[in-house]
Protein backbone atom coordinates (compact mmCIF):
# COMPACT_ATOMS: atom_id res chain seq x y z
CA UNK A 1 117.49 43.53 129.98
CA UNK A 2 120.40 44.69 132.42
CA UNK A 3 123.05 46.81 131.41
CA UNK A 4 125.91 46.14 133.12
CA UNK A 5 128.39 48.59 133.83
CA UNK A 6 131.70 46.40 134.36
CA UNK A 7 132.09 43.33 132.31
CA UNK A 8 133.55 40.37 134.20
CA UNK A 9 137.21 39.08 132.65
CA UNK A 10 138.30 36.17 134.71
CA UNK A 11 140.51 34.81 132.08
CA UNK A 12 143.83 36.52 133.31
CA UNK A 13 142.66 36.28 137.05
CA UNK A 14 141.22 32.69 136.30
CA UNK A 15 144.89 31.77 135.05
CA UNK A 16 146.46 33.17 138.29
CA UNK A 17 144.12 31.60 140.83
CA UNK A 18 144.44 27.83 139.11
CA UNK A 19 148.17 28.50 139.77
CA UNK A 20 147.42 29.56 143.49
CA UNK A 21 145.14 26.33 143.90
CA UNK A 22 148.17 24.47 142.36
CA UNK A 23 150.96 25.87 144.66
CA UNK A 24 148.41 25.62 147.80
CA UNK A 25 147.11 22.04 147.10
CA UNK A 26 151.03 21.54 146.75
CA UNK A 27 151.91 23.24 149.85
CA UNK A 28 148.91 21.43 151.79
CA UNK A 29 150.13 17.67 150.63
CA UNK A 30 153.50 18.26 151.41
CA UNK A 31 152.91 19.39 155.08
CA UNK A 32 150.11 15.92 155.36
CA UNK A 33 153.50 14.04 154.18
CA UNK A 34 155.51 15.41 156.93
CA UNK A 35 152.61 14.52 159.41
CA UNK A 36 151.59 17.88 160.01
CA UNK A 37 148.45 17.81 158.91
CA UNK A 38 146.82 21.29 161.05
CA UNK A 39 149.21 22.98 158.04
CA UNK A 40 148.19 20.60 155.35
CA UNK A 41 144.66 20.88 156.02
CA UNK A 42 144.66 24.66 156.57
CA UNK A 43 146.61 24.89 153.00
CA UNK A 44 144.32 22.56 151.78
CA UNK A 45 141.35 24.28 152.59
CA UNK A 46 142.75 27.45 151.10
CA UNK A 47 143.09 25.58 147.65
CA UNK A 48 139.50 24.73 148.00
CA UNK A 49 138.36 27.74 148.60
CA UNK A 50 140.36 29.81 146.05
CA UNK A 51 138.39 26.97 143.63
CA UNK A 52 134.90 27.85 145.30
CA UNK A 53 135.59 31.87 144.33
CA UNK A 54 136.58 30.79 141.23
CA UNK A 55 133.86 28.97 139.98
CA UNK A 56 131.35 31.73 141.73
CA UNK A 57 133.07 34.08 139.67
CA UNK A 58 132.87 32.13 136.48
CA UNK A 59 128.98 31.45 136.89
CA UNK A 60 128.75 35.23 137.01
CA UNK A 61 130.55 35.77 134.01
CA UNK A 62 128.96 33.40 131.95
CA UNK A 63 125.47 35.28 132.90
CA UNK A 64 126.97 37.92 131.81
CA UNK A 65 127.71 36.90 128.70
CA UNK A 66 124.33 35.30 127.97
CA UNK A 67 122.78 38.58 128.62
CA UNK A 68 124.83 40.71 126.34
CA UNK A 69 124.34 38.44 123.35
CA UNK A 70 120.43 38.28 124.01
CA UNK A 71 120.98 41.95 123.72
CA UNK A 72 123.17 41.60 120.96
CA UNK A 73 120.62 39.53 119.50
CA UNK A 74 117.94 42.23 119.73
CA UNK A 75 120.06 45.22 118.24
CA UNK A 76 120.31 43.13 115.17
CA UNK A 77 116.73 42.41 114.69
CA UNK A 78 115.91 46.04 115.80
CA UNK A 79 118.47 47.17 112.92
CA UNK A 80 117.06 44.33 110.48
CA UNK A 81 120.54 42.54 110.20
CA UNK A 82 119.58 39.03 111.80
């Protein structure tokens, strides 16, 4: 199994870019209400794709975590506790 050297925590930075898609998709309708929709699209699509890193960064974090408690898994039965 892979070791990894740096452990994925997106809780903290998962908190600040749902508040970034928040303020942006904000921004975006606000600017599509005042008919200028170049802005409200452009803040839009920043929204969006703050949500598409996101959820990358979440699938690689849950891999993560499935392989470090298969390998958590194996220590125990190596040690006899499981």
């Amino acid at each position: 199994m892979k070791k990894y050297k740096h452990k994925l925590n997106m809780l903290e930075p998962g908190c600040k870019m749902i508040k970034a898609i928040g303020v942006m998709a904000l921004i975006g309708f606000f600017f599509c209400k005042l008919k200028m929709l170049r802005a409200g699209y452009l803040f839009i699509g920043i929204a969006v794709l703050i949500g598409v890193v996101l959820m990358l960064l979440l699938i690689i974090e849950s891999h993560q975590d499935k392989v470090l408690n298969q390998q958590a898994v194996q220590e125990r039965g190596k040690n006899g506790e499981g």
